[in-house]
C-alpha atoms as a PDB file:
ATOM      1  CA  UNK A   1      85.416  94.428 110.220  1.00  0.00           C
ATOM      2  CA  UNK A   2      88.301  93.691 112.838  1.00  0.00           C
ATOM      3  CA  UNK A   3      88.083  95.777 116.004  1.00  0.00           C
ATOM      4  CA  UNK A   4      91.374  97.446 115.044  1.00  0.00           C
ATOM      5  CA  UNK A   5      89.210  98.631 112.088  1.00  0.00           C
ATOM      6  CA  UNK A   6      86.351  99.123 114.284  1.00  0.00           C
ATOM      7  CA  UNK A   7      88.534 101.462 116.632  1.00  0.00           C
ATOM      8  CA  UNK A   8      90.490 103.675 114.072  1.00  0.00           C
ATOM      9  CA  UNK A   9      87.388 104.171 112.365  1.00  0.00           C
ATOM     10  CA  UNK A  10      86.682 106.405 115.769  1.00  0.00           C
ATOM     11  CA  UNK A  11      87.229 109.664 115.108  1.00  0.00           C
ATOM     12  CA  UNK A  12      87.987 110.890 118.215  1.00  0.00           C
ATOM     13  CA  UNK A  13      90.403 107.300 118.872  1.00  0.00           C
ATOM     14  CA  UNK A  14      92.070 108.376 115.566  1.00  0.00           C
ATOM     15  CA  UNK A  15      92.863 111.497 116.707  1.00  0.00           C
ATOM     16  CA  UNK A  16      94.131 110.635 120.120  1.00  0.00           C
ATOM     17  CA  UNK A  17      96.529 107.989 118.137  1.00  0.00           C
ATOM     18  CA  UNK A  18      97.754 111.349 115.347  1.00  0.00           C
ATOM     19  CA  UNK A  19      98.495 113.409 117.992  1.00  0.00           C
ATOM     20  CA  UNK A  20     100.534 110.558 120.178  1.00  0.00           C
ATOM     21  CA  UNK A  21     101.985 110.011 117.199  1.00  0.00           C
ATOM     22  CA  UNK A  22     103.293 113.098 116.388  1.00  0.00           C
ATOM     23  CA  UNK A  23     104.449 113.101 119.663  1.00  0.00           C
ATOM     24  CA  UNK A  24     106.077 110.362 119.547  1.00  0.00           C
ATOM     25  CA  UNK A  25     108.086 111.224 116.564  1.00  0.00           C
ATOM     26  CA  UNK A  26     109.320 114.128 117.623  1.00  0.00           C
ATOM     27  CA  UNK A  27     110.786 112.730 120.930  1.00  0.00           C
ATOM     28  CA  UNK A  28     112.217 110.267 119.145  1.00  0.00           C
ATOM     29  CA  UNK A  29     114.119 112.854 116.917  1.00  0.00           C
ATOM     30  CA  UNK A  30     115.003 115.356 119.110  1.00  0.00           C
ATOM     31  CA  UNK A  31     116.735 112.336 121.346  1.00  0.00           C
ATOM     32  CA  UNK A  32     118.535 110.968 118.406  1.00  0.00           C
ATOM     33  CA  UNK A  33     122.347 111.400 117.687  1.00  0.00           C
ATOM     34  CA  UNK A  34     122.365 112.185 113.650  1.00  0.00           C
ATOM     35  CA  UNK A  35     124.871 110.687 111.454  1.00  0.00           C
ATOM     36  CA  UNK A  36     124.610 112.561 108.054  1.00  0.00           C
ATOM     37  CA  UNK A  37     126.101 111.307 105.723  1.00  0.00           C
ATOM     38  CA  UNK A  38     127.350 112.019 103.228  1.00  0.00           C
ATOM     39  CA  UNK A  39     127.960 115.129 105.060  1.00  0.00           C
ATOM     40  CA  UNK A  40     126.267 117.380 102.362  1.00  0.00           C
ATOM     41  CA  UNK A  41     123.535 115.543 102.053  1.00  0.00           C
ATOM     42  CA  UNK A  42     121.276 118.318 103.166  1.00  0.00           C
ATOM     43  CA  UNK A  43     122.802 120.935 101.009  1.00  0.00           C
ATOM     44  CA  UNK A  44     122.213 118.769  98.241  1.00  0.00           C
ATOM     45  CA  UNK A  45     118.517 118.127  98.408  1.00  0.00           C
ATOM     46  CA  UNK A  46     118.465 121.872  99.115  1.00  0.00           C
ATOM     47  CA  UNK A  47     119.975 122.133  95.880  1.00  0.00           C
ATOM     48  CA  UNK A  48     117.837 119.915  93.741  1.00  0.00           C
ATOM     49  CA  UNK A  49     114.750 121.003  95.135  1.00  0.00           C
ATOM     50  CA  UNK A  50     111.773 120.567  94.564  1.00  0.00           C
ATOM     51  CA  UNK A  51     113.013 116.572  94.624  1.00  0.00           C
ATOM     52  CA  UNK A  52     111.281 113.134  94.430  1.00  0.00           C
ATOM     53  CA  UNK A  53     112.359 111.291  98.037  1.00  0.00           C
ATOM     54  CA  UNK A  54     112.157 108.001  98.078  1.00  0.00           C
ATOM     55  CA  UNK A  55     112.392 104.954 100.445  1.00  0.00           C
ATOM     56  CA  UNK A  56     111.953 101.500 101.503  1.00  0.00           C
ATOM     57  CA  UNK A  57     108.031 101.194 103.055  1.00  0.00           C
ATOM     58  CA  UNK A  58     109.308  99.712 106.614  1.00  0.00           C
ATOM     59  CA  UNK A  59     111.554 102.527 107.293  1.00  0.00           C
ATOM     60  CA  UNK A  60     108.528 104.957 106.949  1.00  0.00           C
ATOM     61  CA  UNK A  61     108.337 106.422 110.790  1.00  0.00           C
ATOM     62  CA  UNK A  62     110.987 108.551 110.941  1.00  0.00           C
ATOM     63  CA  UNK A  63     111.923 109.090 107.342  1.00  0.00           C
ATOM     64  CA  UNK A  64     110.118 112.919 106.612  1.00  0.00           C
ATOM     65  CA  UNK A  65     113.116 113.424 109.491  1.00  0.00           C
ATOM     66  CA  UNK A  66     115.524 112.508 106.730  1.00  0.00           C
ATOM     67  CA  UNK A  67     114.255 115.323 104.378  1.00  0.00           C
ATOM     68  CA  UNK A  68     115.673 118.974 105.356  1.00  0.00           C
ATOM     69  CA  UNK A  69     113.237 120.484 107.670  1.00  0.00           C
ATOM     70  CA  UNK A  70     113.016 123.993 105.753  1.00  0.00           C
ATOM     71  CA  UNK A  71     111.895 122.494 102.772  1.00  0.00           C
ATOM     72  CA  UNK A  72     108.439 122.530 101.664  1.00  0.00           C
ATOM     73  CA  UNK A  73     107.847 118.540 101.206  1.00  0.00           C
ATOM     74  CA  UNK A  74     104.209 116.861 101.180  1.00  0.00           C
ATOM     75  CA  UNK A  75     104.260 112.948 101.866  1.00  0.00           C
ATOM     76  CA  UNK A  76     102.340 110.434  99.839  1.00  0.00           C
ATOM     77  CA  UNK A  77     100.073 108.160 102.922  1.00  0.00           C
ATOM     78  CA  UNK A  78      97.700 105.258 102.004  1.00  0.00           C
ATOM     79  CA  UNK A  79      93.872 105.546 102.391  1.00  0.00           C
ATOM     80  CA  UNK A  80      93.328 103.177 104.817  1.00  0.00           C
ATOM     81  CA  UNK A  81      92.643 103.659 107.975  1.00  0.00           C
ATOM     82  CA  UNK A  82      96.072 103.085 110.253  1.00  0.00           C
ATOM     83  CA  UNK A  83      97.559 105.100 107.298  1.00  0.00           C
ATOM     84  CA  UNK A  84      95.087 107.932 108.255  1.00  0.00           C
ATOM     85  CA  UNK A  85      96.796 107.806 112.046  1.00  0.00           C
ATOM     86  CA  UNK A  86     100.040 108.565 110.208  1.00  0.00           C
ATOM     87  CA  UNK A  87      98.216 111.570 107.853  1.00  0.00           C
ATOM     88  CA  UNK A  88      96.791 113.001 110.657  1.00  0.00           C
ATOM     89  CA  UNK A  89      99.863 112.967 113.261  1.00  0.00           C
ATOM     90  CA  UNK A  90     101.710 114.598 109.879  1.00  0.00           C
ATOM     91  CA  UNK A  91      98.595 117.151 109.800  1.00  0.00           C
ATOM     92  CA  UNK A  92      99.163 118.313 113.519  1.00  0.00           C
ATOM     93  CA  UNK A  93     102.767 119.715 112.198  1.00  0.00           C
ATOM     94  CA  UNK A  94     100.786 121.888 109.148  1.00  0.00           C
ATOM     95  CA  UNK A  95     102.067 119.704 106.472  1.00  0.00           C
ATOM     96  CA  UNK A  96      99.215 118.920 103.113  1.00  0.00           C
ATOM     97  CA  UNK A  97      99.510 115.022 102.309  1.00  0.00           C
ATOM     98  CA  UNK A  98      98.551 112.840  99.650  1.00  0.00           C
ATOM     99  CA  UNK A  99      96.353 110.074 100.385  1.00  0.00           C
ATOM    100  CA  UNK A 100      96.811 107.854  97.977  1.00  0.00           C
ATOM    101  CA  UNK A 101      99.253 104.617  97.046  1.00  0.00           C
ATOM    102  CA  UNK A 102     100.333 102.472  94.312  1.00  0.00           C
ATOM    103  CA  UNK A 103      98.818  98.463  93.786  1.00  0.00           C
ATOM    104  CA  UNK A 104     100.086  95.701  91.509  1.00  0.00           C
ATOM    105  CA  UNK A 105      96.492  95.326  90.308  1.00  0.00           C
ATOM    106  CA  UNK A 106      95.509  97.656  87.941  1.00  0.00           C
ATOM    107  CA  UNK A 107      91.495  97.067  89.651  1.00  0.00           C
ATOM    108  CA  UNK A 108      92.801  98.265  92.682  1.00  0.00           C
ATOM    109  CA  UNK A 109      94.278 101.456  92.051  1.00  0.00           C
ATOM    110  CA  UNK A 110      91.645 103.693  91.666  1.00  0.00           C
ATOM    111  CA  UNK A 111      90.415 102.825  95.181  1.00  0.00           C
ATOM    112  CA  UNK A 112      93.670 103.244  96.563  1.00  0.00           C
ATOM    113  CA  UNK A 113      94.012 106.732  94.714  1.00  0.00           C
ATOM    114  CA  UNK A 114      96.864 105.536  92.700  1.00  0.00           C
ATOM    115  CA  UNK A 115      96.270 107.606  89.620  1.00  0.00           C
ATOM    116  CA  UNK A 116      94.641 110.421  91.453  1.00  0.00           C
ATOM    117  CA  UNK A 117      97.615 111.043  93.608  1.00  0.00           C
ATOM    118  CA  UNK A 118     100.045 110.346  90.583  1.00  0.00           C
ATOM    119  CA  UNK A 119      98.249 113.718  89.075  1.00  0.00           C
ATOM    120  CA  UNK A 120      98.683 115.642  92.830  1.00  0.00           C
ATOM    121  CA  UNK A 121     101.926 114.573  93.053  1.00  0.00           C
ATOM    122  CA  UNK A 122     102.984 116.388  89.710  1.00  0.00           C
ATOM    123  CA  UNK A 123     101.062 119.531  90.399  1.00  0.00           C
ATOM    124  CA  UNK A 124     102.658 119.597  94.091  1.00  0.00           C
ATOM    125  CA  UNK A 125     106.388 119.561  91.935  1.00  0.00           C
ATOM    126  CA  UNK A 126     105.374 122.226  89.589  1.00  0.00           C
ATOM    127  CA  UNK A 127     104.250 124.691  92.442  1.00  0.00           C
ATOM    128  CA  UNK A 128     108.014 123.937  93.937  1.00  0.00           C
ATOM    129  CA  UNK A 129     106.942 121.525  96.671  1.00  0.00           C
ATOM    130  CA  UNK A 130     109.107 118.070  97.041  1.00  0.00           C
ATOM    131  CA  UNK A 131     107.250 114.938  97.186  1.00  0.00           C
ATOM    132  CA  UNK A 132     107.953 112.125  99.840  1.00  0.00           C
ATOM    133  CA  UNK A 133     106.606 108.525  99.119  1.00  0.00           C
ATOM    134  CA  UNK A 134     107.947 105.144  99.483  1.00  0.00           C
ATOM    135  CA  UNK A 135     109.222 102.585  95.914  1.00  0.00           C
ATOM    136  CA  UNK A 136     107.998 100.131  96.697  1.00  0.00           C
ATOM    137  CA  UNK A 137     104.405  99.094  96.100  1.00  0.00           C
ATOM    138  CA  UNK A 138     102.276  96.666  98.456  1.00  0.00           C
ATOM    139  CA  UNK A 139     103.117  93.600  99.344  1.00  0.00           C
ATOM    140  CA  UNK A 140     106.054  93.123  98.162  1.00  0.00           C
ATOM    141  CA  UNK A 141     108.915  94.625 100.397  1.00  0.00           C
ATOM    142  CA  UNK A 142     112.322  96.569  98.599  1.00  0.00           C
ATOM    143  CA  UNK A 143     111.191  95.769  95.127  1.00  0.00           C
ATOM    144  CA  UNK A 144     111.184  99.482  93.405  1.00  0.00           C
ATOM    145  CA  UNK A 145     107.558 100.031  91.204  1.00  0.00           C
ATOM    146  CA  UNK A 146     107.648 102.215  88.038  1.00  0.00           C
ATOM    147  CA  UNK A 147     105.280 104.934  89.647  1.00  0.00           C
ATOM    148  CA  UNK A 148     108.156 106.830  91.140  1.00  0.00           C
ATOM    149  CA  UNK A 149     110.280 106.638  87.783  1.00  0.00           C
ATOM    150  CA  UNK A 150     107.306 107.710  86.068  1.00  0.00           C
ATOM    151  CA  UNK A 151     107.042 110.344  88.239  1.00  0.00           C
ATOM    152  CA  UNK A 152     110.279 111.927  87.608  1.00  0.00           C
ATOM    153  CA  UNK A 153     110.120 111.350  83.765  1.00  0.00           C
ATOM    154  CA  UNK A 154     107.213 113.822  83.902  1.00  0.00           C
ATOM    155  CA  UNK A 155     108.072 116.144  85.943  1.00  0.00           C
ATOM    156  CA  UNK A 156     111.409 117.023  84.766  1.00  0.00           C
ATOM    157  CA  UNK A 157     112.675 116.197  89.141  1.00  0.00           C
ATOM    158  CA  UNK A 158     115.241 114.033  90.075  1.00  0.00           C
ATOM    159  CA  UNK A 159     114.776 111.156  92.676  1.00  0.00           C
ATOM    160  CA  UNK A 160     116.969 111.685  96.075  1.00  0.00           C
ATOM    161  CA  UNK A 161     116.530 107.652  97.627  1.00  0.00           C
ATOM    162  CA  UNK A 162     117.090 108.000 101.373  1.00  0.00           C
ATOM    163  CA  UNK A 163     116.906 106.055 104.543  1.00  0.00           C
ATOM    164  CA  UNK A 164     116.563 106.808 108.205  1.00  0.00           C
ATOM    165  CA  UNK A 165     118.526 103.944 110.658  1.00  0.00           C
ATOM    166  CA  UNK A 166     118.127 103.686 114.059  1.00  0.00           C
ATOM    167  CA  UNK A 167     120.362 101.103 116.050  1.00  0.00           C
ATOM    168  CA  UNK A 168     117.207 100.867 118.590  1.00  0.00           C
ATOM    169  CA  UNK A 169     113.976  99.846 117.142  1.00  0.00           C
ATOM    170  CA  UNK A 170     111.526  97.667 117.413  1.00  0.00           C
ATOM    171  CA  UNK A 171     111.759  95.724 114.016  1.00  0.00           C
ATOM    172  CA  UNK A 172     108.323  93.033 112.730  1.00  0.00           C
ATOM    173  CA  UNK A 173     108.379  90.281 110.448  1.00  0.00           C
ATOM    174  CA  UNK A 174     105.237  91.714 108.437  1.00  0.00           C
ATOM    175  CA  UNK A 175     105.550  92.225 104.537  1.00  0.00           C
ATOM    176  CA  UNK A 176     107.754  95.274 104.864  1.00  0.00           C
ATOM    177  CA  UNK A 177     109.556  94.469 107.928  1.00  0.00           C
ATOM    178  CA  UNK A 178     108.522  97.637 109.811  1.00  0.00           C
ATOM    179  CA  UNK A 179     110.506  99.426 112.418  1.00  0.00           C
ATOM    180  CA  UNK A 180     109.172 101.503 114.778  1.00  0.00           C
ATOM    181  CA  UNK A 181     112.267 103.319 115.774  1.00  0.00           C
ATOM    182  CA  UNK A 182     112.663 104.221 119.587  1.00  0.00           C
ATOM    183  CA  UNK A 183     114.269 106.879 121.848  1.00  0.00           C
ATOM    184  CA  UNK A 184     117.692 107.838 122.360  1.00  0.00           C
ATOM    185  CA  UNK A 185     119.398 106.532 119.534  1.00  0.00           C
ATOM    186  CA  UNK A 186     122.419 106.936 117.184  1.00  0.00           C
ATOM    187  CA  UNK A 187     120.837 107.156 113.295  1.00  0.00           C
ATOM    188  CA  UNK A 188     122.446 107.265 110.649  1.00  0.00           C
ATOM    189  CA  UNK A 189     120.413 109.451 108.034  1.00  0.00           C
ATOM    190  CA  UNK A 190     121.125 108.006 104.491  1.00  0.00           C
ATOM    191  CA  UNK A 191     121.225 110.458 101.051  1.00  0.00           C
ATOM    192  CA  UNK A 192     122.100 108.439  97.752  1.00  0.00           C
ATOM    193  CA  UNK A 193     123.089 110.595  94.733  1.00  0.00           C
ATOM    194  CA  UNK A 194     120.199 111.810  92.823  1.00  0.00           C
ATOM    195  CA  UNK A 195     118.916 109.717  90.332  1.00  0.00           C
ATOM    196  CA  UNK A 196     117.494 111.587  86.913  1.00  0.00           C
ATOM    197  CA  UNK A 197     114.876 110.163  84.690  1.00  0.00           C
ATOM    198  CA  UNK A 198     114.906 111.995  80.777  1.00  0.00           C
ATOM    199  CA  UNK A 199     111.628 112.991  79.168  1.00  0.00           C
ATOM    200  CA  UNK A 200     111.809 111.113  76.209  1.00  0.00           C
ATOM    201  CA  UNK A 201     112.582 107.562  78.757  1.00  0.00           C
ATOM    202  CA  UNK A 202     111.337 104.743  76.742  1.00  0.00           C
ATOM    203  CA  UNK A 203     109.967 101.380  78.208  1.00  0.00           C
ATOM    204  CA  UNK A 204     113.373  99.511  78.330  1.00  0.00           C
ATOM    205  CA  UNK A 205     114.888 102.922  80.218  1.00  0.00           C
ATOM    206  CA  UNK A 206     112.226 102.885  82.373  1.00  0.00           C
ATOM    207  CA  UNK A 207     112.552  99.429  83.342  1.00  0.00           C
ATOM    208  CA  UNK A 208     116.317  99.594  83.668  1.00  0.00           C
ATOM    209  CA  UNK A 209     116.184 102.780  86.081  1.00  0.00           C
ATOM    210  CA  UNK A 210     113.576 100.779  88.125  1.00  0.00           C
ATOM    211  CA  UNK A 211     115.889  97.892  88.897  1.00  0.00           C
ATOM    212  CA  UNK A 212     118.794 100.732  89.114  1.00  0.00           C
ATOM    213  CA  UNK A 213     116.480 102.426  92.390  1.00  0.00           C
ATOM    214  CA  UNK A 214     115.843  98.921  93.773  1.00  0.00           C
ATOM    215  CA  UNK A 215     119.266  98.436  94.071  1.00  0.00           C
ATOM    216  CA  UNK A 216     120.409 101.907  95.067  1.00  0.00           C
ATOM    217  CA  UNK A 217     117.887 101.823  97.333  1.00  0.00           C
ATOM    218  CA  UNK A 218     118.744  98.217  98.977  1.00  0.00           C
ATOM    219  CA  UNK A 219     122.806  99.830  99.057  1.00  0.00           C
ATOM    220  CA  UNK A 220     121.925 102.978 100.741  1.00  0.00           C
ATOM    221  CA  UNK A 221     119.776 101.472 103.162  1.00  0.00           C
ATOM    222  CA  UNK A 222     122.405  98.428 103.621  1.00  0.00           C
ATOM    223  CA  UNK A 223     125.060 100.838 103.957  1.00  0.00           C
ATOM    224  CA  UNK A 224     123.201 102.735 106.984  1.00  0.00           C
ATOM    225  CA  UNK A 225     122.649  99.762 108.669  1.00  0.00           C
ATOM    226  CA  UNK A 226     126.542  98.994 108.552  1.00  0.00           C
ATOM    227  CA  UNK A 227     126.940 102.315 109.981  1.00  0.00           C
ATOM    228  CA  UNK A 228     124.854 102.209 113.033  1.00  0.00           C
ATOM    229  CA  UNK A 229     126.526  99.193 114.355  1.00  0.00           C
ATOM    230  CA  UNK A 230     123.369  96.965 113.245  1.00  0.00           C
ATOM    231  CA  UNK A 231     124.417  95.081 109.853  1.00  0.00           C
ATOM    232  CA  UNK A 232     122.973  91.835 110.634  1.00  0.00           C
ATOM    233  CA  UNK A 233     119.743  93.565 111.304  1.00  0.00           C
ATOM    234  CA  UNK A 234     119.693  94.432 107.452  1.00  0.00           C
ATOM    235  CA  UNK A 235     117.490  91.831 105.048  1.00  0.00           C
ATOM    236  CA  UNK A 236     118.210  92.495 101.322  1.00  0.00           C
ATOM    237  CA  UNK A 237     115.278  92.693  98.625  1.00  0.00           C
ATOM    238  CA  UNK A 238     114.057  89.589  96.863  1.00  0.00           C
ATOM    239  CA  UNK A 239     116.259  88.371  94.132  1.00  0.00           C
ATOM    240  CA  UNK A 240     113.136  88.531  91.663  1.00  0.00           C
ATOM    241  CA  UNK A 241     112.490  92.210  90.745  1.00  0.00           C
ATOM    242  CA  UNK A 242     109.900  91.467  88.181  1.00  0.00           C
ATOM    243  CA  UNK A 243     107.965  91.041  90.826  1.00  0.00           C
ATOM    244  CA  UNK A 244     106.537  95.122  91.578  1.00  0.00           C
ATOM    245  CA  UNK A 245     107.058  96.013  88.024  1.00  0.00           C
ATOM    246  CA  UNK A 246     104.038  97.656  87.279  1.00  0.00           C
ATOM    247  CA  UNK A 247     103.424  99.336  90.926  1.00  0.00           C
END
């Protein structure tokens, strides 16, 4: 076990990091000069409610910022333990999470809660609450997996993809190129039409609306980037989409 591992096993290091991270957030937002667009973005998701919202994984910081704030929304967050940081600094606000995520390996995903949190997910849409959780599925970066579409297709919701750009961040060169957005910033807050999955979606639909996400998701996100003054910051998704097909 790393000592990274060692320390956010702490509880009482854990929490310290939550509530700094909540903090954190929230100085980040309230310093931040919104772009919406488009302009009725909001009043949309306020429509469609209760929604699926979905984004890219390295965008994840500030993204529950992107989601109206009077609407009952609880986030999907990984098990492990820096995800646990971000499900506790979401805890200090009163919002209910679900701790799971989706894996390529079908071995995997009961100890990452895949199947679990599939089942939370829906109940959380039937009692009227919106779900937040990223499409793509570890470790492959802006490739869209068919949990999300699977999602919708049972729950009767549509998907809203969305994306939060900051001209100032700190961006990393891991799998999902993380940013950790910083202070002070113009954003531009990102709403793509809402996508609708029917009930009776066969395998080929299903597959076709996943590639359809990936690249709404990739043009949304693109087109943020554009308008915050930062285009060459923006990497596309892998060419190969076959690649997260089963997340």
């Amino acid at each position: 076990m790393g000592l990274d591992r060692k320390l956010l096993g702490s509880a009482a290091v854990s929490s310290a990091l939550s509530h700094f991270l909540a903090w954190y957030v929230l100085g980040v937002f309230r310093t931040a000069r919104l772009n919406i667009v488009p302009s009725d973005a909001f009043d949309v998701a306020r429509a469609e409610a209760p929604a699926i919202f979905t984004f890219w994984h390295g965008l994840a910081m500030m993204t529950p910022r992107a989601v109206p704030l009077d609407l009952p929304i609880v986030p999907m967050i990984a098990r492990n333990a820096a995800a646990g940081v971000v499900a506790g600094a979401v805890g200090t606000q009163g919002i209910r999470t679900i701790r799971a995520s989706g894996s390529q390996r079908a071995r995997t995903l009961h100890k990452k809660g895949g199947a679990a949190g599939f089942r939370q997910a829906l109940r959380e849409l039937e009692a009227g609450n919106s779900v937040l959780m990223t499409a793509d599925v570890p470790k492959i970066s802006q490739v869209s997996g068919k949990g999300v579409i699977h999602l919708a297709r049972l729950s009767g919701r549509p998907i809203i993809p969305i994306a939060y750009v900051s001209r100032y961040g700190l961006r990393f060169n891991n799998w999902d190129r993380m940013v950790v957005d910083l202070p002070f910033s113009p954003v531009t807050l990102r709403h793509g039409a809402p996508v609708r999955v029917p009930a009776d979606a066969d395998n080929d639909a299903v597959e076709r609306l996943r590639r359809f996400l990936t690249e709404e998701l990739d043009r949304i996100t693109q087109d943020a980037y554009e308008r915050t003054g930062i285009a060459e910051k923006f990497t596309p998704g892998p060419q190969n989409q076959d690649l997260a097909a089963d997340g």
